[in-house]
C-alpha atoms as a PDB file:
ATOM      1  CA  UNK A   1     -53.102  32.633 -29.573  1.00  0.00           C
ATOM      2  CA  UNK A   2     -52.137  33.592 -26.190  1.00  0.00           C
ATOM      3  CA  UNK A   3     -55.203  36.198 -24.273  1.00  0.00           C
ATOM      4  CA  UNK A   4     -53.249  39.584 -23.835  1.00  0.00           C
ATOM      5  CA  UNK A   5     -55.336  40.333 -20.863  1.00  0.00           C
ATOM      6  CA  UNK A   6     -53.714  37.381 -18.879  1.00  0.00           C
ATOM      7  CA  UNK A   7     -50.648  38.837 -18.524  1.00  0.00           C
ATOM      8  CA  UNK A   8     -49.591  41.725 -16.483  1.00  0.00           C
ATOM      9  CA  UNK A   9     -47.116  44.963 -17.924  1.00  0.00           C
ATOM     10  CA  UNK A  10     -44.391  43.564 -16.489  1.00  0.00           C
ATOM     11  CA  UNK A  11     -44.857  40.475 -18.692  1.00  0.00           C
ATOM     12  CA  UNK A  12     -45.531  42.200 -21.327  1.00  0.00           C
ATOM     13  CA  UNK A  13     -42.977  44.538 -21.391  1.00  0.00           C
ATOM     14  CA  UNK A  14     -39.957  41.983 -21.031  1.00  0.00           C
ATOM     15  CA  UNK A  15     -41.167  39.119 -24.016  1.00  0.00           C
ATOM     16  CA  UNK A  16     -44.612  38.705 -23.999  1.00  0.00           C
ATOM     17  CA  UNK A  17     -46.190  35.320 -23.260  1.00  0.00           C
ATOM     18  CA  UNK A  18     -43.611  34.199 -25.969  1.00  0.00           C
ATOM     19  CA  UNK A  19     -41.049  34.957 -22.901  1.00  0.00           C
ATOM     20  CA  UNK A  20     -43.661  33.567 -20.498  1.00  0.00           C
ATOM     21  CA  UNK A  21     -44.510  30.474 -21.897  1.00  0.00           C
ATOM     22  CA  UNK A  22     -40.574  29.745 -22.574  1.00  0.00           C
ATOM     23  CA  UNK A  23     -39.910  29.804 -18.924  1.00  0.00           C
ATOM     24  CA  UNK A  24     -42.882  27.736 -17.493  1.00  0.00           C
ATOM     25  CA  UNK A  25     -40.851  25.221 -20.374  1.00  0.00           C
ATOM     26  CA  UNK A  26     -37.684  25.337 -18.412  1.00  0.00           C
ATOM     27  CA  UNK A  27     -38.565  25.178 -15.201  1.00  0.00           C
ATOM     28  CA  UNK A  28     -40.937  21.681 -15.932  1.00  0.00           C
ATOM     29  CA  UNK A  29     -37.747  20.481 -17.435  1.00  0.00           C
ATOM     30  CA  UNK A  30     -35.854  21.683 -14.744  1.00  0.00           C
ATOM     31  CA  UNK A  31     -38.139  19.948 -12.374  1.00  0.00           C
ATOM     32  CA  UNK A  32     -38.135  16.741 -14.835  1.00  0.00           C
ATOM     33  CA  UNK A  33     -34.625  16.115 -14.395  1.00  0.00           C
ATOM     34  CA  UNK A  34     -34.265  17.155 -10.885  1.00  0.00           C
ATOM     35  CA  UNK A  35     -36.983  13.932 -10.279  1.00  0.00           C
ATOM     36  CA  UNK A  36     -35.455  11.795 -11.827  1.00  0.00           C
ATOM     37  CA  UNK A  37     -31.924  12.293 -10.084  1.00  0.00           C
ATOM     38  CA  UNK A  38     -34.424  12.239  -6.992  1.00  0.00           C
ATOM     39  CA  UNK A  39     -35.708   8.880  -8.156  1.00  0.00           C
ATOM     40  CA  UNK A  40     -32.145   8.027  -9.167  1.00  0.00           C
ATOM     41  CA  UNK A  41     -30.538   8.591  -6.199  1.00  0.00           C
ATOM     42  CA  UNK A  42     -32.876   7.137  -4.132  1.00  0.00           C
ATOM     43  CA  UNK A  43     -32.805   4.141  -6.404  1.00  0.00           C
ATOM     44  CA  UNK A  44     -29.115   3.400  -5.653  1.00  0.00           C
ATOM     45  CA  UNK A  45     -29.903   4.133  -2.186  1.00  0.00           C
ATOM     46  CA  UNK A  46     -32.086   1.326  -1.583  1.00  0.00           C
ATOM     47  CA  UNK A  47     -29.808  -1.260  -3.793  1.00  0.00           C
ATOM     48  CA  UNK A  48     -27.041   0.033  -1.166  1.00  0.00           C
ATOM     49  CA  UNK A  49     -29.040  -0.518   1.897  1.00  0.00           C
ATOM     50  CA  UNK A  50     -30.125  -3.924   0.357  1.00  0.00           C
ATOM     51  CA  UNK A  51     -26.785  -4.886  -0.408  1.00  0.00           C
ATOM     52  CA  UNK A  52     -25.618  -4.200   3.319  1.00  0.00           C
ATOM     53  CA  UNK A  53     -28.275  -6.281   4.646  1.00  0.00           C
ATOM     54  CA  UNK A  54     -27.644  -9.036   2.658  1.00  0.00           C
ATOM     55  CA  UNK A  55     -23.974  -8.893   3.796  1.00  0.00           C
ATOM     56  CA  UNK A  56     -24.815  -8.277   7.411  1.00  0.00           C
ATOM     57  CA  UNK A  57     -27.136 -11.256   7.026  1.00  0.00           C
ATOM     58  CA  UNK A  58     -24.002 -13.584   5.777  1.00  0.00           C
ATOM     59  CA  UNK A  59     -21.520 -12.492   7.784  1.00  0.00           C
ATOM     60  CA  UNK A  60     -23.559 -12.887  11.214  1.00  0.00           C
ATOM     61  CA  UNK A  61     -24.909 -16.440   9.759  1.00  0.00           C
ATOM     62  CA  UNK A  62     -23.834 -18.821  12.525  1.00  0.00           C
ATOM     63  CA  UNK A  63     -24.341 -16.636  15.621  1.00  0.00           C
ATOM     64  CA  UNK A  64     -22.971 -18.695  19.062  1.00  0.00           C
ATOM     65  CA  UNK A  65     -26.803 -19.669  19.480  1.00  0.00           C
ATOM     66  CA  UNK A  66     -27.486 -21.157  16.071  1.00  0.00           C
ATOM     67  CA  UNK A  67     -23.787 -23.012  16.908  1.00  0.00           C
ATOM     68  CA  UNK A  68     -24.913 -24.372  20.044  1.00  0.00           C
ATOM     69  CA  UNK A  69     -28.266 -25.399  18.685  1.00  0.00           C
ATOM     70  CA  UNK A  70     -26.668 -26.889  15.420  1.00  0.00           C
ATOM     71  CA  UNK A  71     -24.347 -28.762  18.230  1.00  0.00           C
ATOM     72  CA  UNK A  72     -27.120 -30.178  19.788  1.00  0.00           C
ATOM     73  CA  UNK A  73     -29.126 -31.228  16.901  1.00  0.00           C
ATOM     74  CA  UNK A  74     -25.780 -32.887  15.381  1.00  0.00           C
ATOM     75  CA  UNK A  75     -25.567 -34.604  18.783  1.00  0.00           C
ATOM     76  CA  UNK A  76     -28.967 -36.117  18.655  1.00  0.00           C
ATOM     77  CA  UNK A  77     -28.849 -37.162  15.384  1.00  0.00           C
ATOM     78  CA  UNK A  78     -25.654 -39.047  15.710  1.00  0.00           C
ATOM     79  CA  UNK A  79     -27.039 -40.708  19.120  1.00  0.00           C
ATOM     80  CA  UNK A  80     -29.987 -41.891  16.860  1.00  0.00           C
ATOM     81  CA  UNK A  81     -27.944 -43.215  14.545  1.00  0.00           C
ATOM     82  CA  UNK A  82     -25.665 -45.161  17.006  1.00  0.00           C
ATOM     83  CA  UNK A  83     -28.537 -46.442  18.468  1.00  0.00           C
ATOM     84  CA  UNK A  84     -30.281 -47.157  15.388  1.00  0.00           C
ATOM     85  CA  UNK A  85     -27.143 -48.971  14.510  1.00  0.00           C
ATOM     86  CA  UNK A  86     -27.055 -51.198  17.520  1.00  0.00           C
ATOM     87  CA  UNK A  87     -30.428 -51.967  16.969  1.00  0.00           C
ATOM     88  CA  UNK A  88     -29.888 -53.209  13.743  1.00  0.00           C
ATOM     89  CA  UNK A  89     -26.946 -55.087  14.788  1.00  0.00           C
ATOM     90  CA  UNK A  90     -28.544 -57.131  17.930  1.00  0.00           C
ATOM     91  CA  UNK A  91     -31.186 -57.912  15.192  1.00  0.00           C
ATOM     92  CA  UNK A  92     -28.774 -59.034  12.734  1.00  0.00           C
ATOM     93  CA  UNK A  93     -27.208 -61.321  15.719  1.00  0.00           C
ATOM     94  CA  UNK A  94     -30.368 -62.800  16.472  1.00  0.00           C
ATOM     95  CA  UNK A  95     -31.226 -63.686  13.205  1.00  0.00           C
ATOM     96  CA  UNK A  96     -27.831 -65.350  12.945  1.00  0.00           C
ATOM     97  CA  UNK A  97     -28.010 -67.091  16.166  1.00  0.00           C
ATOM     98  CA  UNK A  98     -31.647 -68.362  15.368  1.00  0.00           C
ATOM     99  CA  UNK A  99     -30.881 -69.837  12.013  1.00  0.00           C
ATOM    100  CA  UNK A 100     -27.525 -71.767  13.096  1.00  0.00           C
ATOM    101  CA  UNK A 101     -28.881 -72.734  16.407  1.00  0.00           C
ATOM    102  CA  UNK A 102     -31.731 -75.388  16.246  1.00  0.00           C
ATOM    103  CA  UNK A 103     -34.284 -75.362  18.956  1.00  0.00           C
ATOM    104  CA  UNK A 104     -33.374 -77.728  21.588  1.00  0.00           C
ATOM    105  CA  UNK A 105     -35.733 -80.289  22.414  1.00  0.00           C
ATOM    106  CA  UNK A 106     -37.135 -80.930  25.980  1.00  0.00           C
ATOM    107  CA  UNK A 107     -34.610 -84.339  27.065  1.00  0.00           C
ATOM    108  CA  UNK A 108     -36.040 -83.675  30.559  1.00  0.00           C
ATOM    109  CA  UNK A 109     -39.568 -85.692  29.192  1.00  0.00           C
ATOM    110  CA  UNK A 110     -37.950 -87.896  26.802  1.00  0.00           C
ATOM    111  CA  UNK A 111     -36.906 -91.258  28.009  1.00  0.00           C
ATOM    112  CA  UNK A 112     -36.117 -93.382  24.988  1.00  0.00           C
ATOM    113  CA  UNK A 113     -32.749 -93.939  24.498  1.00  0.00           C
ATOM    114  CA  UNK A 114     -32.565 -94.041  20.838  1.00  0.00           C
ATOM    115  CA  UNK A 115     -33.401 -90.756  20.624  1.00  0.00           C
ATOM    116  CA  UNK A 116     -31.430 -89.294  22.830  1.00  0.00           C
ATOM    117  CA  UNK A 117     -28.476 -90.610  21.838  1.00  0.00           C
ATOM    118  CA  UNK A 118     -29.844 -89.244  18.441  1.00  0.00           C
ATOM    119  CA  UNK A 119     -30.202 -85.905  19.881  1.00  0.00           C
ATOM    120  CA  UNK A 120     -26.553 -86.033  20.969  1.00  0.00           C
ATOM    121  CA  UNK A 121     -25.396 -86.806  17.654  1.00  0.00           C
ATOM    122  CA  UNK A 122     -27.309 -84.389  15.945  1.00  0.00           C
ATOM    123  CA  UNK A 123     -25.332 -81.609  18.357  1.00  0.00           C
ATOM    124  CA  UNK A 124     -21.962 -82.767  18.264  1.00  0.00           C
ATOM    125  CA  UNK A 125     -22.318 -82.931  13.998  1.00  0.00           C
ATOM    126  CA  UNK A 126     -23.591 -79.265  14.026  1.00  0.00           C
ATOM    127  CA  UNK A 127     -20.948 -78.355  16.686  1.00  0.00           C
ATOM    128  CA  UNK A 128     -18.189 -80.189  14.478  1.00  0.00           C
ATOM    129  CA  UNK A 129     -19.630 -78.237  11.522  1.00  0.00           C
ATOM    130  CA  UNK A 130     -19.683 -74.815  12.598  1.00  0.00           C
ATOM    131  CA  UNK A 131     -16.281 -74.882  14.556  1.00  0.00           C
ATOM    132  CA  UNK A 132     -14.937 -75.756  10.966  1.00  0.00           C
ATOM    133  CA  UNK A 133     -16.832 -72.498   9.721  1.00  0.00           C
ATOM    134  CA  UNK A 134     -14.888 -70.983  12.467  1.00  0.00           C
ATOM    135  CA  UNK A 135     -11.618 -71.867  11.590  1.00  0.00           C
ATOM    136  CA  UNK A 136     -12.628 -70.948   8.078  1.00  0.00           C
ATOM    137  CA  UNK A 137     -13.485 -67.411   8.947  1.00  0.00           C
ATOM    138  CA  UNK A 138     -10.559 -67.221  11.031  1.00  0.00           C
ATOM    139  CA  UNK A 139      -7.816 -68.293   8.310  1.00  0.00           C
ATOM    140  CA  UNK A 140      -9.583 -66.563   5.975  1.00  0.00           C
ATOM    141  CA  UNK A 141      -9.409 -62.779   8.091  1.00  0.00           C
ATOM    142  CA  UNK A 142      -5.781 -63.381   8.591  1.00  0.00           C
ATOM    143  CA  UNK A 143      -5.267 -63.976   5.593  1.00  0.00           C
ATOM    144  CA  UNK A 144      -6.507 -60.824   4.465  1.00  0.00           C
ATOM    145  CA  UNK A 145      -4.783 -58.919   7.019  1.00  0.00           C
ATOM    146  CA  UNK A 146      -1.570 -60.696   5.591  1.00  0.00           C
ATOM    147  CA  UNK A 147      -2.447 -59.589   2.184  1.00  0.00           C
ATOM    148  CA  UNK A 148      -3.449 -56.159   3.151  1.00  0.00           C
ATOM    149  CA  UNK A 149      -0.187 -55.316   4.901  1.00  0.00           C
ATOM    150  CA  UNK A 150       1.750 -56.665   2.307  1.00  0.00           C
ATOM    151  CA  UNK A 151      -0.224 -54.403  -0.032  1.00  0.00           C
ATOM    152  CA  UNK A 152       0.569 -51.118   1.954  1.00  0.00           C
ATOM    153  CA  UNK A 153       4.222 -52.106   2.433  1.00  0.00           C
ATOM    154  CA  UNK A 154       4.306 -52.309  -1.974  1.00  0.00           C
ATOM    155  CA  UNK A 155       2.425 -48.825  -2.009  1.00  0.00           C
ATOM    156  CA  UNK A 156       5.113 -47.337   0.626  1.00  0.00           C
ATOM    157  CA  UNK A 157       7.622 -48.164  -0.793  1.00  0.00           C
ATOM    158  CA  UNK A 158       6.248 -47.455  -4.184  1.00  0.00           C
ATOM    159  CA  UNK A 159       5.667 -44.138  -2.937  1.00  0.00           C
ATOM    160  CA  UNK A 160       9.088 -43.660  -1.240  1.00  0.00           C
ATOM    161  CA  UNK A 161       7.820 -43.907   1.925  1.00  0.00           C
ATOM    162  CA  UNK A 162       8.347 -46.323   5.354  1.00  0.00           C
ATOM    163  CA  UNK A 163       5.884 -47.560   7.519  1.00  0.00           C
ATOM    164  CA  UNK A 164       6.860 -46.114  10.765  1.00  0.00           C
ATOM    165  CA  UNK A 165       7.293 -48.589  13.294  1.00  0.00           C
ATOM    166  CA  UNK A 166       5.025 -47.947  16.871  1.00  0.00           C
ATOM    167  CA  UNK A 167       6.946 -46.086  19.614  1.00  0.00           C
ATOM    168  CA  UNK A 168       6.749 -47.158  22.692  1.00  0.00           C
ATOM    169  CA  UNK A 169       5.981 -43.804  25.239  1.00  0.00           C
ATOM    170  CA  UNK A 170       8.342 -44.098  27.411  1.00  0.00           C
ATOM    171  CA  UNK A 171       8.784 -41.205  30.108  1.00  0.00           C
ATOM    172  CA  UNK A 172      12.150 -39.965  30.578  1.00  0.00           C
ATOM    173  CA  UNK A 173      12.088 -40.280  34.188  1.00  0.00           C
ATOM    174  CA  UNK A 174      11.921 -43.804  34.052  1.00  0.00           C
ATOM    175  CA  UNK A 175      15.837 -44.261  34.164  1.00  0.00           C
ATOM    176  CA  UNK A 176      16.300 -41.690  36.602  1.00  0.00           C
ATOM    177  CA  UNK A 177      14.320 -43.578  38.822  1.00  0.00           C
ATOM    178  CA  UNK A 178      15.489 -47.005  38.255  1.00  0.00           C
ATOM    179  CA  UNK A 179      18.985 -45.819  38.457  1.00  0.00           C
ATOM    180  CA  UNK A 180      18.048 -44.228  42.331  1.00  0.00           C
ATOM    181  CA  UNK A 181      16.365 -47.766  43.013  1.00  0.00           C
ATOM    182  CA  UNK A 182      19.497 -49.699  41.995  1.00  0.00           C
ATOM    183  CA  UNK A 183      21.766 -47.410  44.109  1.00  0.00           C
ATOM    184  CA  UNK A 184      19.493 -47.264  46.944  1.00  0.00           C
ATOM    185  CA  UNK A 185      19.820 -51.141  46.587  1.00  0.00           C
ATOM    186  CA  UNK A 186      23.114 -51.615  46.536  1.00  0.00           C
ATOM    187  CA  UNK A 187      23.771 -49.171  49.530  1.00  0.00           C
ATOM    188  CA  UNK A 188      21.318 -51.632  51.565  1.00  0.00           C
ATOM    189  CA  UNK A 189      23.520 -54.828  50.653  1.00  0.00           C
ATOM    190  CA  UNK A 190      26.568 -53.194  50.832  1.00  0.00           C
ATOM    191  CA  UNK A 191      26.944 -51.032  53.787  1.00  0.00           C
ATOM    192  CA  UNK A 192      29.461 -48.645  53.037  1.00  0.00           C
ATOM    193  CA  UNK A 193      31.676 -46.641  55.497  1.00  0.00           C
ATOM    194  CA  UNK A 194      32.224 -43.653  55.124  1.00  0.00           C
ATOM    195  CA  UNK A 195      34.816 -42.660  57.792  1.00  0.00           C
ATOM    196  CA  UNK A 196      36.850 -44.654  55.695  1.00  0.00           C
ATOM    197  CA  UNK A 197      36.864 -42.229  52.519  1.00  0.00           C
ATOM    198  CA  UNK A 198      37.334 -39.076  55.242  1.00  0.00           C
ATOM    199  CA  UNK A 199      40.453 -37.376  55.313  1.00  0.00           C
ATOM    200  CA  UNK A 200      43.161 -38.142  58.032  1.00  0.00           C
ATOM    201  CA  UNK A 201      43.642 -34.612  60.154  1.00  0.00           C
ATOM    202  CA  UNK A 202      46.513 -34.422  62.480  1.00  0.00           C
ATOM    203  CA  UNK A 203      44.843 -33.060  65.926  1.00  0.00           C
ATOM    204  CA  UNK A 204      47.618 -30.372  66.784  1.00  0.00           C
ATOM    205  CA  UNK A 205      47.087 -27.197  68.946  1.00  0.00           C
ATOM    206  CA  UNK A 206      47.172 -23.887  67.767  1.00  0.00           C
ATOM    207  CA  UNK A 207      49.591 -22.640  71.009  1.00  0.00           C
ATOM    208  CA  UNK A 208      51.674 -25.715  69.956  1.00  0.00           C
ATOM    209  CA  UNK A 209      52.811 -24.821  66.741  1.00  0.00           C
ATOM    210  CA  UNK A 210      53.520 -20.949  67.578  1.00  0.00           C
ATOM    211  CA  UNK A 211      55.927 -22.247  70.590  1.00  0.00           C
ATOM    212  CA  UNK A 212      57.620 -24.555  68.458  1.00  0.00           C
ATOM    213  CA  UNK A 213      57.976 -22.068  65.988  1.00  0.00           C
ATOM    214  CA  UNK A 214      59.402 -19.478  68.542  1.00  0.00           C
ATOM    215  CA  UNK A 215      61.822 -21.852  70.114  1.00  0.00           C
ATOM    216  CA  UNK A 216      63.184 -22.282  66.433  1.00  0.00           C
ATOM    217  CA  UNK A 217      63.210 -18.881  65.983  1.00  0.00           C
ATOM    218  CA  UNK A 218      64.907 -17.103  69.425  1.00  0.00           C
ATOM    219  CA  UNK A 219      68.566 -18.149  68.806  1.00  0.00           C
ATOM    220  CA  UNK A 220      69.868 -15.818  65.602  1.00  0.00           C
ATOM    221  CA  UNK A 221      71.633 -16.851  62.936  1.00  0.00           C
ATOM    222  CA  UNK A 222      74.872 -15.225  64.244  1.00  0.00           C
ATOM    223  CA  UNK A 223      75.024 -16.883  67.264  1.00  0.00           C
ATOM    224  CA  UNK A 224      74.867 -20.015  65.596  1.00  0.00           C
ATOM    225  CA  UNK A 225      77.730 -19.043  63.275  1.00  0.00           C
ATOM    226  CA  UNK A 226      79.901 -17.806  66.213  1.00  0.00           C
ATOM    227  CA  UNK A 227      79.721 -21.267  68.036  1.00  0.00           C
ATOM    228  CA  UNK A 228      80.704 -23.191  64.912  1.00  0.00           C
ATOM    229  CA  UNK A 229      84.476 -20.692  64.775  1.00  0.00           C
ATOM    230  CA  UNK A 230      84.875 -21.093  68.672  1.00  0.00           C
ATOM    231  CA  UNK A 231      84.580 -25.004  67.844  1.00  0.00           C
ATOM    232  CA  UNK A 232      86.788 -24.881  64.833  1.00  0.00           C
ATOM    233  CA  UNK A 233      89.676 -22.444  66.590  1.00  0.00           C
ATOM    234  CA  UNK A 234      89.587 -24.402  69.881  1.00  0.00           C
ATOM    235  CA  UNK A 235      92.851 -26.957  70.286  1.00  0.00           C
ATOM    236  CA  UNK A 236      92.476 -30.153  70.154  1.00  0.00           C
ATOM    237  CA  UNK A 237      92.933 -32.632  72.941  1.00  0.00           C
ATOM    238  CA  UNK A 238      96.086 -34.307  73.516  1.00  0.00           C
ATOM    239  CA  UNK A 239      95.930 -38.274  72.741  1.00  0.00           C
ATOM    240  CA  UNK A 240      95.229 -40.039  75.327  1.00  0.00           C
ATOM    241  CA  UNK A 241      98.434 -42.267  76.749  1.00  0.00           C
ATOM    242  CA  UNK A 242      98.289 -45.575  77.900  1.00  0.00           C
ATOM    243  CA  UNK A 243     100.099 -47.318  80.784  1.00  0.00           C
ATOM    244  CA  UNK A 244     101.294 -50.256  81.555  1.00  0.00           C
ATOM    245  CA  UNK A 245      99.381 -50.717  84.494  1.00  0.00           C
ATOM    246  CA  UNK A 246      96.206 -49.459  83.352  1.00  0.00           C
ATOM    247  CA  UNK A 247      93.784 -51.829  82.962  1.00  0.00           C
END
């Protein structure tokens, strides 16, 4: 039971602590739910924020100074490997060289000729021998590279596909300039003249050719006509007689 003196009139006079007690119930469950759409909210937040870093993070990986450094590392470790690799080669080599080669005796402090010339024999037999090797290997590798390009030629044409033959670069130039040395040559051997090939030009004056045109040109056509009647209406001359005496 709920003290009466607790509460004041106003209380009282609108519920009671019935009416009291029912709104300190709604407001805690007001305030429940408005933490947990606090906690809610804030709980997407972060997943949000985490999300963005984690994208900002992979995006911006490789920034240009991880590249350069990843450059440089790559670079080092690939010159350590080459030189690992020639290392391992000269050792290889050696190795080679030491077990086909026998160590050559000092013939400078050996005088017996027996033995040298048993020396000499030994030599020339190992020489003999490992030139045969040689010619082994050698038959042997081209063989191969016989076998292996008639092996790609089957696939090719398996596939439906030609080997393309290697093209010779050739710059396009080339004939120009040839063709200028050749006619550059030719124009040394064969002097050509070229007065010859010229056009022939008459050398007349200007003043010339307007007098000869006005001396054609001052007579008029009527004159001309009138002299051709006087000569047709004049009489003719009487024949000419002959005498006896005449000689």
């Amino acid at each position: 039971m709920a003290d009466w003196d607790e509460y004041s009139d106003d209380q009282l006079r609108y519920g009671g602590p019935q009416a009291v007690e029912a709104d300190e119930g709604d407001d805690s469950e007001v305030q429940r739910k408005a933490k947990e759409r606090e906690l809610k909210k804030a709980e997407v937040r972060k997943r949000l924020e985490e999300a963005g870093k984690a994208g900002k993070k992979k995006k911006g990986f490789l920034t240009p100074e991880r590249k350069k450094k990843l450059r440089k590392l790559l670079m080092m470790k690939a010159a350590e490997n080459l030189k690992n690799q020639q290392v391992k080669s000269e050792q290889e080599r050696q190795n080679a060289l030491k077990s086909r080669l026998p160590p050559l005796p000092d013939v400078d402090n050996i005088n017996d000729k027996g033995q040298l010339e048993k020396i000499y024999n030994d030599l020339f037999a190992k020489m003999v021998k490992l030139e045969e090797e040689k010619f082994d290997v050698n038959f042997m590798v081209s063989s191969k590279d016989a076998e292996i390009n008639e092996l790609s030629i089957a696939v090719n044409d398996l596939r439906g596909k030609f080997v393309k033959p290697t093209l010779k670069k050739v710059s396009k130039y080339d004939n120009k300039f040839k063709k200028l040395a050749e006619s550059s040559s030719e124009k040394k051997e064969t002097k050509e003249d070229f007065r010859a090939k010229l056009k022939v030009v008459k050398k007349e004056n200007v003043i010339d050719e307007t007098i000869a045109k006005t001396k054609k040109a001052d007579k008029p056509e009527w004159s001309k006509k009138a002299k051709g009647d006087a000569d047709k209406d004049a009489p003719a001359a009487p024949p000419k007689t002959k005498y006896p005496f005449d000689f």
